[in-house]
C-alpha atoms as a PDB file:
ATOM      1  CA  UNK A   1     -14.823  38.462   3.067  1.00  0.00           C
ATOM      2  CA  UNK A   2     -14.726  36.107   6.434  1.00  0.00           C
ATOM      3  CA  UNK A   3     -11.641  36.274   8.172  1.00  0.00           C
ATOM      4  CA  UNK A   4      -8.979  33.654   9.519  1.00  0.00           C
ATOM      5  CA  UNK A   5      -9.392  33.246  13.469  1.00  0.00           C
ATOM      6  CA  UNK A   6      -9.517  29.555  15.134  1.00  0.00           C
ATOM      7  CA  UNK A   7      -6.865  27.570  13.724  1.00  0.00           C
ATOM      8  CA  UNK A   8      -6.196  23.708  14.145  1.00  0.00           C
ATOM      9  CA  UNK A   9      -3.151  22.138  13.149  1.00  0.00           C
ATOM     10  CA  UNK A  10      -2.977  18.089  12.989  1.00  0.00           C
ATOM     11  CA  UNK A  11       0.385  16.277  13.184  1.00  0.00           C
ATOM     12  CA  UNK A  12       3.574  18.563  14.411  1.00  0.00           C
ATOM     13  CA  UNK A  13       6.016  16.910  12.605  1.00  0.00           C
ATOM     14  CA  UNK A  14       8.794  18.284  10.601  1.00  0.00           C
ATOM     15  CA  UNK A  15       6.166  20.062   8.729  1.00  0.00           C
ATOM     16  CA  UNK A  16       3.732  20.860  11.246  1.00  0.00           C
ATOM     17  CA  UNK A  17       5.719  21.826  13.826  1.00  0.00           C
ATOM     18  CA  UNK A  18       6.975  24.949  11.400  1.00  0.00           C
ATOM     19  CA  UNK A  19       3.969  26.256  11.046  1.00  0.00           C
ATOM     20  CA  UNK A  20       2.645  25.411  14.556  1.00  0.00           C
ATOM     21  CA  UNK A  21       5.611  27.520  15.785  1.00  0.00           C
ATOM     22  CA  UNK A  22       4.369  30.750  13.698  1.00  0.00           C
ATOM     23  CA  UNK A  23       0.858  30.639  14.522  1.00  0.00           C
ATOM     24  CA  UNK A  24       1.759  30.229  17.690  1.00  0.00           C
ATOM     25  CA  UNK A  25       4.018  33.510  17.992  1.00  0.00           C
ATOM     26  CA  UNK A  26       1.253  35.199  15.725  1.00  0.00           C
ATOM     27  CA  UNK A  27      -1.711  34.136  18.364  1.00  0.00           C
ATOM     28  CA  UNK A  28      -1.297  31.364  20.807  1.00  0.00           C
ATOM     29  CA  UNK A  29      -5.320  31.565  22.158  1.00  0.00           C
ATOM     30  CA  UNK A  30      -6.587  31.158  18.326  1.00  0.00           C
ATOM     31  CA  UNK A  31      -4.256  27.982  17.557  1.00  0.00           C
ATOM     32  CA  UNK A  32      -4.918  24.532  18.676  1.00  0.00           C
ATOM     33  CA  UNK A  33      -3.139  21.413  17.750  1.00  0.00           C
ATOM     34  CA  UNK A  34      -4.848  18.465  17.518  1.00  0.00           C
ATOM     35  CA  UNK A  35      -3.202  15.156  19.301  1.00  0.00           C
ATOM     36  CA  UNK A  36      -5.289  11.818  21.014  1.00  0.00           C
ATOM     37  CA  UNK A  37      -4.872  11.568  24.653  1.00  0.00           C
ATOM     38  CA  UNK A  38      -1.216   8.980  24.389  1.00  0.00           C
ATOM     39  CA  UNK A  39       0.347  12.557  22.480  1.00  0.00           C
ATOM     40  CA  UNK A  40      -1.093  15.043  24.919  1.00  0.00           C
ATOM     41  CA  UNK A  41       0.904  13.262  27.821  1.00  0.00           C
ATOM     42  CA  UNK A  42       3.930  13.007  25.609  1.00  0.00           C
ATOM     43  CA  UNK A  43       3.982  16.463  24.703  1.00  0.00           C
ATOM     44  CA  UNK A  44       2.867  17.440  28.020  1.00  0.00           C
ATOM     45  CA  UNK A  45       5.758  15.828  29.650  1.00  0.00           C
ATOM     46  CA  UNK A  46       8.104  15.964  26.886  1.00  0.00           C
ATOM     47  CA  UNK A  47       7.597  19.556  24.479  1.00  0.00           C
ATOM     48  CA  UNK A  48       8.536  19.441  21.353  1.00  0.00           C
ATOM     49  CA  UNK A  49      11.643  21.576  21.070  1.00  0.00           C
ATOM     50  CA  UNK A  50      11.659  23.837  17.475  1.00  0.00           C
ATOM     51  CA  UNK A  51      15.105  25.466  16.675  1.00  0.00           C
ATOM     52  CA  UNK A  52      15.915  24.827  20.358  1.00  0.00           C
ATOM     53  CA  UNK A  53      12.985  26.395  21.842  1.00  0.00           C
ATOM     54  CA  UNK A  54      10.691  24.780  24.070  1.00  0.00           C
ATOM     55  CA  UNK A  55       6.859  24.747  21.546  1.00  0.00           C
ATOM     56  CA  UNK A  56       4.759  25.772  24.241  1.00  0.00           C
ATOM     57  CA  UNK A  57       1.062  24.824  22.194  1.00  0.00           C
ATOM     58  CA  UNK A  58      -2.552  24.461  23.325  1.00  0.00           C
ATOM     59  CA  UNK A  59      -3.577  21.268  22.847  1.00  0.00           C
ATOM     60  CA  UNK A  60      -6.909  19.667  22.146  1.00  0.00           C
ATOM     61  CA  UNK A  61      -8.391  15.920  22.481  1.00  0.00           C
ATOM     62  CA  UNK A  62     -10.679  15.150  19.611  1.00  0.00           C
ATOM     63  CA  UNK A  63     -13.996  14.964  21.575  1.00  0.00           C
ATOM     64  CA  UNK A  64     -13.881  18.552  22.744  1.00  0.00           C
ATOM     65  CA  UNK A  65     -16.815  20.215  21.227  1.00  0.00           C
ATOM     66  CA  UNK A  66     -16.012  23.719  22.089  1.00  0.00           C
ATOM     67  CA  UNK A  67     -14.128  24.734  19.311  1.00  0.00           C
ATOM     68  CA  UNK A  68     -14.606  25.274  14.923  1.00  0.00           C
ATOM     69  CA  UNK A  69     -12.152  26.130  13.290  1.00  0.00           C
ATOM     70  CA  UNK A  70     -11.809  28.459  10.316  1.00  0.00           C
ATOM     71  CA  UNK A  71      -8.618  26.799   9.107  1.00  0.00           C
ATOM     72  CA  UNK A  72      -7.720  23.126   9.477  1.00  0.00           C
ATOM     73  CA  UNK A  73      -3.797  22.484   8.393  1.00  0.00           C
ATOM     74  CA  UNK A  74      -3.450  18.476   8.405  1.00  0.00           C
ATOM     75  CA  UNK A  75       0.875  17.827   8.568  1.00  0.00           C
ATOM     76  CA  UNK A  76       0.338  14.298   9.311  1.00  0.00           C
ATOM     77  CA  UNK A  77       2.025  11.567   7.554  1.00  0.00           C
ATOM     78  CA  UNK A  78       0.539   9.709   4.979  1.00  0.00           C
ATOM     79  CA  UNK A  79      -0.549   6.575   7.786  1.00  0.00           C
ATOM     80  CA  UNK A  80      -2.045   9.249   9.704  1.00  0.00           C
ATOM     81  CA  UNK A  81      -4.088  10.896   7.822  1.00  0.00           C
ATOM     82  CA  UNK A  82      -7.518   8.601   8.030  1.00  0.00           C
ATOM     83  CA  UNK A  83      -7.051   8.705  11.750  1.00  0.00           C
ATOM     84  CA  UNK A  84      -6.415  12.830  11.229  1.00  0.00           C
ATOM     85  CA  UNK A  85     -10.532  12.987   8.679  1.00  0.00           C
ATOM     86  CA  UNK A  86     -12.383  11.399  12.029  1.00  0.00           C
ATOM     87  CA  UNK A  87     -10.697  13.355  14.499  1.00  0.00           C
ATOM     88  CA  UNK A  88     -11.206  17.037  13.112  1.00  0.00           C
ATOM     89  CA  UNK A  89     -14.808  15.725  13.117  1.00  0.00           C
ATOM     90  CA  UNK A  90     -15.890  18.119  15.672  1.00  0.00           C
ATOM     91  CA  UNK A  91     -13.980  20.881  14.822  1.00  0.00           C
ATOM     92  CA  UNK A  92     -15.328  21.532  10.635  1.00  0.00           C
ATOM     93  CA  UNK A  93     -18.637  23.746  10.231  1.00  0.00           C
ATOM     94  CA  UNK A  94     -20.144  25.142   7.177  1.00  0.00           C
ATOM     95  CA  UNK A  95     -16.779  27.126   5.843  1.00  0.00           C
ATOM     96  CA  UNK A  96     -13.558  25.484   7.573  1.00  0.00           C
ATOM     97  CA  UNK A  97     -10.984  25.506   4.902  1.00  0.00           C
ATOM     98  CA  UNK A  98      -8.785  22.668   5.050  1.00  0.00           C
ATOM     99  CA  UNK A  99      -5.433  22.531   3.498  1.00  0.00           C
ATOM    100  CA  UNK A 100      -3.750  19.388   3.385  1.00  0.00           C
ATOM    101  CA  UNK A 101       0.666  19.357   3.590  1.00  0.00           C
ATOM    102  CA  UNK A 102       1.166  15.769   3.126  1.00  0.00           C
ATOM    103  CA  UNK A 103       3.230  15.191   0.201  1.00  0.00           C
ATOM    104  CA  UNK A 104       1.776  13.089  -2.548  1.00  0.00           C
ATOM    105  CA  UNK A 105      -1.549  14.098  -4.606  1.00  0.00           C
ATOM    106  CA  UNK A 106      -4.278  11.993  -3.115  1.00  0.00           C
ATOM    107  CA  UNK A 107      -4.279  13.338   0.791  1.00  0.00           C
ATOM    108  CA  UNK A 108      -6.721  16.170  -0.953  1.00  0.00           C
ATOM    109  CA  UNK A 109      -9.242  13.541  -2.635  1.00  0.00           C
ATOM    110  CA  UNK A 110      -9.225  10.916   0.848  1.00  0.00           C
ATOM    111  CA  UNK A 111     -10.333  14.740   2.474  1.00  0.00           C
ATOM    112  CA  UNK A 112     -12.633  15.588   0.227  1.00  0.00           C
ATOM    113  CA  UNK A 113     -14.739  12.024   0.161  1.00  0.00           C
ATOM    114  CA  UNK A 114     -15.333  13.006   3.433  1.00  0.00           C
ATOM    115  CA  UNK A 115     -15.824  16.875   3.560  1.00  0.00           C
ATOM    116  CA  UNK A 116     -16.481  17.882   0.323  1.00  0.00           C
ATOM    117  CA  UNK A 117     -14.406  19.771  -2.334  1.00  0.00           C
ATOM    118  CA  UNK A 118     -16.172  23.590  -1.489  1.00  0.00           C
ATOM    119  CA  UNK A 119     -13.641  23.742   1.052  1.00  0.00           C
ATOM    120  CA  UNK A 120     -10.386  21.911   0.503  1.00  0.00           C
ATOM    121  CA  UNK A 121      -7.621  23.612  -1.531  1.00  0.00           C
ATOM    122  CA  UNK A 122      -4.384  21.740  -2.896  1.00  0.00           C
ATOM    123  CA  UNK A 123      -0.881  22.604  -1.408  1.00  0.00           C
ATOM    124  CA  UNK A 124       2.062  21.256  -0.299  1.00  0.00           C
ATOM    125  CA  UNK A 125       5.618  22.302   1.603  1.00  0.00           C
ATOM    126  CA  UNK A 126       8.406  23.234  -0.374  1.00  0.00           C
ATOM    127  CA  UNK A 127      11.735  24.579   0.709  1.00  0.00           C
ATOM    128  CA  UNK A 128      14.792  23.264   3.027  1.00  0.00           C
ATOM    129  CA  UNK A 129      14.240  19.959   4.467  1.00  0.00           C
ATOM    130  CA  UNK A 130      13.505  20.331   8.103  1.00  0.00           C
ATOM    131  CA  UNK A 131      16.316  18.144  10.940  1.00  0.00           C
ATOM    132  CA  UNK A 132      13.851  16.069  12.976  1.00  0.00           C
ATOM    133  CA  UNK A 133      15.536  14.150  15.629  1.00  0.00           C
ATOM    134  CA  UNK A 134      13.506  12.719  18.587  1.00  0.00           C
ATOM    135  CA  UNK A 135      11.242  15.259  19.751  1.00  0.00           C
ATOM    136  CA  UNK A 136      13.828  18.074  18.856  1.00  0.00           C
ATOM    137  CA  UNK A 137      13.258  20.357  15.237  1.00  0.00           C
ATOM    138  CA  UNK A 138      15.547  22.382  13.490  1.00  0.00           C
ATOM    139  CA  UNK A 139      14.643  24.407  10.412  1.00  0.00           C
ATOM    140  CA  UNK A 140      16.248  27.285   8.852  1.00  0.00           C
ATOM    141  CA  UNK A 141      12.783  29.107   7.900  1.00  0.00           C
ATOM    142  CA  UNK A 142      13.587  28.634   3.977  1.00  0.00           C
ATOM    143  CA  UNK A 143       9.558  27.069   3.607  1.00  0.00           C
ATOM    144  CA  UNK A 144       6.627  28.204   1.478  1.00  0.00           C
ATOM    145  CA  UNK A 145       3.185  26.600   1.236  1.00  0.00           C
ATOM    146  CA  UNK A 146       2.143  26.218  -2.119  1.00  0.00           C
ATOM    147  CA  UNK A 147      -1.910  26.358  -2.236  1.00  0.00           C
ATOM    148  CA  UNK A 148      -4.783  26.689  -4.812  1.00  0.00           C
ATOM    149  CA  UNK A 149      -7.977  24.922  -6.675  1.00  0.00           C
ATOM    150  CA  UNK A 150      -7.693  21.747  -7.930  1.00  0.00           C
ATOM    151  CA  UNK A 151     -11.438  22.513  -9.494  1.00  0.00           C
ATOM    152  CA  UNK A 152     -12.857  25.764  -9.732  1.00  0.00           C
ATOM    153  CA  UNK A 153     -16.421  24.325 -10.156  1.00  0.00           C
ATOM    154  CA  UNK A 154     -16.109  22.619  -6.900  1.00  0.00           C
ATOM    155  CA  UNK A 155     -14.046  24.664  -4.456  1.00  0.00           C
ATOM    156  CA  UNK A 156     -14.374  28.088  -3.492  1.00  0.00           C
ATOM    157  CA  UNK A 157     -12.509  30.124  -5.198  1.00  0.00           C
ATOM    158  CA  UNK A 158     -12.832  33.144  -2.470  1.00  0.00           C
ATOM    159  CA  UNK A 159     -10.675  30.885  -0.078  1.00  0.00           C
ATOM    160  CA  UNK A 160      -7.693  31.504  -1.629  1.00  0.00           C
ATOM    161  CA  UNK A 161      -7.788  35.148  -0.950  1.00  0.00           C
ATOM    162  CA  UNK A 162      -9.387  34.011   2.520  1.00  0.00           C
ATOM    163  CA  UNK A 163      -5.776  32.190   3.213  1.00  0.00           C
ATOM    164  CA  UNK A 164      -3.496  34.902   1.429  1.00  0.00           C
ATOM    165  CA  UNK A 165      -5.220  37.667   3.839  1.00  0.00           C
ATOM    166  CA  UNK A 166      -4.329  35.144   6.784  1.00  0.00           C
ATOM    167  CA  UNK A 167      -1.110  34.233   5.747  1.00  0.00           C
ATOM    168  CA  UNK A 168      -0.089  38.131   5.474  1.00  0.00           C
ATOM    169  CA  UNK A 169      -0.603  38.480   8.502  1.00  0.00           C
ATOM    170  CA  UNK A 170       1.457  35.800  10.142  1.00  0.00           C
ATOM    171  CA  UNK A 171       4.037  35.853   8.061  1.00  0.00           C
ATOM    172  CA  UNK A 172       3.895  32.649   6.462  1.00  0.00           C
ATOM    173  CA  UNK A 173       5.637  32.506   3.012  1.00  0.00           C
ATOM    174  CA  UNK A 174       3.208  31.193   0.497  1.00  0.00           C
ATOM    175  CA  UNK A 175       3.096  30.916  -3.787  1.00  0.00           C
ATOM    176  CA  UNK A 176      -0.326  30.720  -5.693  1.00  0.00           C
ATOM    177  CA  UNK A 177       0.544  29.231  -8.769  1.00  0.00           C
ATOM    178  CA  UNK A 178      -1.591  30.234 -12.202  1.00  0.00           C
ATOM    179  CA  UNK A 179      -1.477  26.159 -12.856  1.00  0.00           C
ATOM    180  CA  UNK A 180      -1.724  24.823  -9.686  1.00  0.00           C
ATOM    181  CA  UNK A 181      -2.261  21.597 -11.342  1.00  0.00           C
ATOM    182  CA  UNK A 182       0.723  21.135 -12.855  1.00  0.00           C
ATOM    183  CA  UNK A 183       2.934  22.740  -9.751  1.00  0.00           C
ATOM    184  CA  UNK A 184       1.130  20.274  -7.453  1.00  0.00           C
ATOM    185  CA  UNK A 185       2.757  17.601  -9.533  1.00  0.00           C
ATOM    186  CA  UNK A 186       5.840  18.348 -10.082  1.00  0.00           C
ATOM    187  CA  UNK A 187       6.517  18.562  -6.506  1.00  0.00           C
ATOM    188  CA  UNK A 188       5.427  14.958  -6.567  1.00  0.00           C
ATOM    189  CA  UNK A 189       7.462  14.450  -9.581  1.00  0.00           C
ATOM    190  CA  UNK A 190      10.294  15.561  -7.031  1.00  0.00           C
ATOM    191  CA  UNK A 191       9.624  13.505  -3.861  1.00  0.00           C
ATOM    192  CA  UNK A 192       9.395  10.806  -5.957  1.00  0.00           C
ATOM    193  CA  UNK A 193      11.853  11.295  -7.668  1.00  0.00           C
ATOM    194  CA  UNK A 194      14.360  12.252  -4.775  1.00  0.00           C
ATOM    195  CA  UNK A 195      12.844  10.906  -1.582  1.00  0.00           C
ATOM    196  CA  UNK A 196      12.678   7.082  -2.361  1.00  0.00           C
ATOM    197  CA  UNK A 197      16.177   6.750  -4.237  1.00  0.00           C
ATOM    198  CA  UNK A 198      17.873   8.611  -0.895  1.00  0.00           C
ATOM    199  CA  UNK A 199      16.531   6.324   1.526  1.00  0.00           C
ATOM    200  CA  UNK A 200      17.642   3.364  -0.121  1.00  0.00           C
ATOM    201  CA  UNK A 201      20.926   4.949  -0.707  1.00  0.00           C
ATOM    202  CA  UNK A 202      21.797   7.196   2.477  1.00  0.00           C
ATOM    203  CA  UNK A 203      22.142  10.387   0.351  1.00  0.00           C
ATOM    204  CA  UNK A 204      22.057  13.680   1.569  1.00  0.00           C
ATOM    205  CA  UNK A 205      21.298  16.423  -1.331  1.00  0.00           C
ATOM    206  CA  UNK A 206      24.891  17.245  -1.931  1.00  0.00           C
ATOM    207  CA  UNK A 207      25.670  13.591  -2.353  1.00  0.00           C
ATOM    208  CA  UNK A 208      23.098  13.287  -5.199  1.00  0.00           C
ATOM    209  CA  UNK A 209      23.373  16.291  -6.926  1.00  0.00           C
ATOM    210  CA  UNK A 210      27.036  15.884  -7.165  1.00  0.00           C
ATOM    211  CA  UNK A 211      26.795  11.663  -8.678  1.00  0.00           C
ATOM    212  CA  UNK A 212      25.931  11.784 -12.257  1.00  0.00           C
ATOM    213  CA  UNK A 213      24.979   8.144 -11.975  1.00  0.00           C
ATOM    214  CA  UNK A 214      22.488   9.207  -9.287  1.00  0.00           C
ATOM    215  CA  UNK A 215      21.087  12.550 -11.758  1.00  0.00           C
ATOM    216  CA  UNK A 216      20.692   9.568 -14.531  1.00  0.00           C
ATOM    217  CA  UNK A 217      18.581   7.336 -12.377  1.00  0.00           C
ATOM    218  CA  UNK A 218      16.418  10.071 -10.871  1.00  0.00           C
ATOM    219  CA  UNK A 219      15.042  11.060 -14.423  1.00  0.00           C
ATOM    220  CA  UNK A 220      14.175   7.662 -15.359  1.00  0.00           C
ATOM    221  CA  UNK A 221      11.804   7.972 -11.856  1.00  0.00           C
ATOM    222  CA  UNK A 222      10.799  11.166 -13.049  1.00  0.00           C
ATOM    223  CA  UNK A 223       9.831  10.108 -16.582  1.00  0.00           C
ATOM    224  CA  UNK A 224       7.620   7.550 -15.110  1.00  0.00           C
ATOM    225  CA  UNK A 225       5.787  10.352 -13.108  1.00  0.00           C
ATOM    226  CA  UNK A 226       5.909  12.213 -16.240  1.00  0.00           C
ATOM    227  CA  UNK A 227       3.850   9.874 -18.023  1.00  0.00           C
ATOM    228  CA  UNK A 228       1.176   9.455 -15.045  1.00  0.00           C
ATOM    229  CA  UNK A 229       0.373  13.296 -14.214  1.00  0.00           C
ATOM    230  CA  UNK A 230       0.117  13.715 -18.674  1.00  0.00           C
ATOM    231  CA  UNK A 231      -2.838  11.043 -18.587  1.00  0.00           C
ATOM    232  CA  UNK A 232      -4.110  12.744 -15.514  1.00  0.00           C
ATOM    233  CA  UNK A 233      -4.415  15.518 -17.299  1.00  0.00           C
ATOM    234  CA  UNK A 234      -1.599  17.348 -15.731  1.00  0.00           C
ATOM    235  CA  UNK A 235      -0.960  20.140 -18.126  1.00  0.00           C
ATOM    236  CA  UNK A 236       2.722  21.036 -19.803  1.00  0.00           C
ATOM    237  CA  UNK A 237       4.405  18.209 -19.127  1.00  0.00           C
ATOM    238  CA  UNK A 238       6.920  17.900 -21.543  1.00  0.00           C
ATOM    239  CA  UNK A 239       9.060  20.825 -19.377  1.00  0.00           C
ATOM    240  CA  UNK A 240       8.403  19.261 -15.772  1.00  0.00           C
ATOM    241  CA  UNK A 241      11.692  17.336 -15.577  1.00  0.00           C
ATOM    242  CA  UNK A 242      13.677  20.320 -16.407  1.00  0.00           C
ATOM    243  CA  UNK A 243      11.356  22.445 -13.917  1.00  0.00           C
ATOM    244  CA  UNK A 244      11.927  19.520 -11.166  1.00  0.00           C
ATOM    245  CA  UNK A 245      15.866  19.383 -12.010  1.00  0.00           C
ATOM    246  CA  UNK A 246      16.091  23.152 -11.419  1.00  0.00           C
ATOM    247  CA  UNK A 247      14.561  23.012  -8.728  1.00  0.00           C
ATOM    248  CA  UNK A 248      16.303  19.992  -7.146  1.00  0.00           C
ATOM    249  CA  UNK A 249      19.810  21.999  -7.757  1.00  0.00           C
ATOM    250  CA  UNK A 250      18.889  24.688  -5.059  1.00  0.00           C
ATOM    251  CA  UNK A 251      18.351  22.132  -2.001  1.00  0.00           C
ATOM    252  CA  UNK A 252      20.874  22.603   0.794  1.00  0.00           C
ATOM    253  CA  UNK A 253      23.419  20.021   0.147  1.00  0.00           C
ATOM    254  CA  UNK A 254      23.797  18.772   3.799  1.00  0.00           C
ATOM    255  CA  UNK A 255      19.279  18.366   4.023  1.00  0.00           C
ATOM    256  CA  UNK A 256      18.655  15.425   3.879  1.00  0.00           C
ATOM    257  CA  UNK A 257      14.957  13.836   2.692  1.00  0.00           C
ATOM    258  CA  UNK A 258      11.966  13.029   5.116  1.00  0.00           C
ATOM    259  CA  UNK A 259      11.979   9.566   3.868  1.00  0.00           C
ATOM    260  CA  UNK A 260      15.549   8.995   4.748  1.00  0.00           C
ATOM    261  CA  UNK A 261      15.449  10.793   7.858  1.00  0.00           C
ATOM    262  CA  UNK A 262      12.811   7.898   8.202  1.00  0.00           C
ATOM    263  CA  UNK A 263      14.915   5.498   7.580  1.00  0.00           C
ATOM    264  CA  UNK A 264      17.871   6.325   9.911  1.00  0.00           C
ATOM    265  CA  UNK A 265      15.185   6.567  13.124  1.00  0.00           C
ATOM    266  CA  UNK A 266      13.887   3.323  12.596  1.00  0.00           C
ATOM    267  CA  UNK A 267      10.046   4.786  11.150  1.00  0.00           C
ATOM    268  CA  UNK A 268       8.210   2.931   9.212  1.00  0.00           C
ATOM    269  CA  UNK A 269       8.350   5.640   5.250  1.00  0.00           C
ATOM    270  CA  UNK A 270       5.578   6.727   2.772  1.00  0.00           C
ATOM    271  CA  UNK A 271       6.644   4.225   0.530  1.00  0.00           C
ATOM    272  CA  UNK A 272       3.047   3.661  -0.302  1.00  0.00           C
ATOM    273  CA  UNK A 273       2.165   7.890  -0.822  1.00  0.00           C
ATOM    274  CA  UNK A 274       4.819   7.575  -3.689  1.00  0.00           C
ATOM    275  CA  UNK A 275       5.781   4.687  -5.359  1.00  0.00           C
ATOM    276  CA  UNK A 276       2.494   2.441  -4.449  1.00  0.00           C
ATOM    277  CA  UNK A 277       0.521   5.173  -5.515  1.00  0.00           C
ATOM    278  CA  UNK A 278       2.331   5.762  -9.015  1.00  0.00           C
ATOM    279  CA  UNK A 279       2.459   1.733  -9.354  1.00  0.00           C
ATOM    280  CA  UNK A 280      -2.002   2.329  -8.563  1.00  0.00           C
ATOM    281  CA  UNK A 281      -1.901   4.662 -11.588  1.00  0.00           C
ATOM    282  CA  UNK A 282       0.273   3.194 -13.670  1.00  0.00           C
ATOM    283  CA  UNK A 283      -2.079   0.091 -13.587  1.00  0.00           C
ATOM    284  CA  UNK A 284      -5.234   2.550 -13.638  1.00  0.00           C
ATOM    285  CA  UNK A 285      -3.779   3.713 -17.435  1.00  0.00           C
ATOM    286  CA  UNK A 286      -1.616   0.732 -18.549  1.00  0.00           C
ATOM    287  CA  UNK A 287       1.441   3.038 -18.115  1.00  0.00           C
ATOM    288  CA  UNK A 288       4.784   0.443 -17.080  1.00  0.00           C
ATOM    289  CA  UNK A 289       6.312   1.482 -13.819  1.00  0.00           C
ATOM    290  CA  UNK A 290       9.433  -0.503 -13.028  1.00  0.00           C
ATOM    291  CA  UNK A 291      11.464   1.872 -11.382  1.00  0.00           C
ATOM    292  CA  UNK A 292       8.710   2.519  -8.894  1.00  0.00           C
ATOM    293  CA  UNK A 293       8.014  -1.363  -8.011  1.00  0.00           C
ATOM    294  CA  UNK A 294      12.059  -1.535  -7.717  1.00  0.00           C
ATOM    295  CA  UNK A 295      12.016   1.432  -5.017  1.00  0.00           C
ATOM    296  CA  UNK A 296       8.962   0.206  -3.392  1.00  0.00           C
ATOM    297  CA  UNK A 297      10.465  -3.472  -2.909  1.00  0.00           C
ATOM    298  CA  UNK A 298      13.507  -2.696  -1.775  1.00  0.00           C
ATOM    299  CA  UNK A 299      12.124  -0.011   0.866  1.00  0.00           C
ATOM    300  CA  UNK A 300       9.732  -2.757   2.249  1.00  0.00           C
ATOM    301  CA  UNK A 301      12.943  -5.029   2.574  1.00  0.00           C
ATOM    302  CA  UNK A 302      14.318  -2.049   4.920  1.00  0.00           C
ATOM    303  CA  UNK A 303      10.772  -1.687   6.860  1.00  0.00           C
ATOM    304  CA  UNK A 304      11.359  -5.331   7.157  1.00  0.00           C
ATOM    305  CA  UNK A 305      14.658  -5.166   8.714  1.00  0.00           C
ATOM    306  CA  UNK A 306      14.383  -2.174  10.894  1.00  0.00           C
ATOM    307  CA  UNK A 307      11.387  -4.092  12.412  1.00  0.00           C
ATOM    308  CA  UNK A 308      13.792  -6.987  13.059  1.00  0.00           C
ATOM    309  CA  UNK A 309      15.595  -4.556  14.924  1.00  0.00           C
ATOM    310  CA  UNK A 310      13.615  -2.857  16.858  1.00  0.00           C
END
């Protein structure tokens, strides 16, 4: 079994940044993030700071050609992640395992179209919402990735003891569900859920868990998402809504979600990764989604005004 070495990470976000920071203290010469030449200025000038600690990283332009990479780990947002397929270009050879953290379930399938399923796995982040603000991070280390095979006949099912072995050794909390499937969309079923209602809102996790009239309109979101992932062939769905409500109950009351977080800097939201892409399937299956269009259209009316304001 090949081992872990050269790592590139795309996008030091919230997310990124998290894991950027560990492989970093694991092995600073093996990592490399991945930035176009506006960001390596920026971050030259300007570090990103994670739990108020300078992220020292090396950095790399997308037309070096000295580098492959074992592992890719794309932590872009959702509007980056087209920009994130060309630029790894260079760095992907025969057995480069990408793992995609972008929430959502279609940042795996845009990869694949261009790479190939033998080497993508699905995952995603789940744990305490990281703090961004400016260039400055703060996360309490309460994170796991959640990774495994969407396919069996397609992907390799070696990489996911290929990660785990990697992942030991860093220290980087991880799950490998026995239905990946079905765990992959029920985060969705969360963000969804959870993400889109706070923005519009301004409500921290304590402030929604604790307003029943808030708990009542996330499950009518949820049941929507409940109907897609069943004609997706998402297995067990008649328990995800109590699985996502569990869940939901143990988030730090005082995180607040990406999307609002989004929404109080003035950045444009992935609006489109969750309800545009449940209102795509609903129309793909002839499955109603009005909650969705609601949330969507009245998030666009907020892109619309924090333009105006900027």
């Amino acid at each position: 079994m090949r081992d872990i070495e050269n790592v590139i990470i795309c996008g030091i976000g919230a997310i990124g940044a998290i894991y950027a920071n560990k492989i970093n203290e694991y092995n600073s010469e093996k990592l490399r993030v991945l930035v176009d030449p506006d960001r390596l200025e920026k971050y030259t000038k300007n570090p990103k700071i994670f739990n108020k600690k300078p992220l020292n990283l090396n950095y790399i332009l997308p037309d070096n050609k000295n580098f492959k990479a074992d592992l890719i780990i794309i932590a872009t947002k959702f509007d980056g992640l087209s920009d994130a397929i060309k630029n790894i270009k260079n760095f992907v050879k025969n057995d480069t395992i990408i793992i995609s953290l972008l929430n959502g379930v279609t940042s795996e399938e845009i990869i694949a179209e261009k790479y190939g399923w033998k080497h993508v796995l699905i995952s995603y982040f789940i744990g305490h919402s990281a703090m961004r603000e400016g260039n400055s991070i703060i996360h309490d280390g309460n994170g796991t990735i959640v990774y495994g095979i969407k396919d069996k006949t397609k992907t390799d099912i070696e990489d996911i003891e290929i990660v785990k072995k990697f992942f030991d050794k860093v220290g980087i909390d991880y799950k490998i569900p026995e239905d990946m499937l079905h765990a992959y969309w029920l985060k969705y079923m969360l963000n969804v859920s959870s993400n889109q209602p706070s923005a519009i809102l301004k409500m921290t996790f304590g402030d929604m868990q604790s307003n029943k009239k808030f708990m009542e309109f996330s499950q009518k979101i949820m049941k929507e998402v409940q109907a897609i992932a069943k004609a997706e062939g998402v297995q067990n769905t008649d328990k995800m809504i109590d699985e996502a409500l569990s869940i939901f109950d143990k988030m730090i009351p005082e995180g607040k979600t990406s999307m609002l977080q989004d929404v109080e800097a003035g950045r444009k939201t992935e609006v489109e990764m969750f309800a545009g892409t449940i209102i795509k399937f609903g129309e793909k299956h002839n499955i109603p989604t009005p909650y969705n269009q609601v949330l969507k259209d009245m998030i666009e009316v907020i892109h619309e005004k924090n333009q105006k304001i900027a």
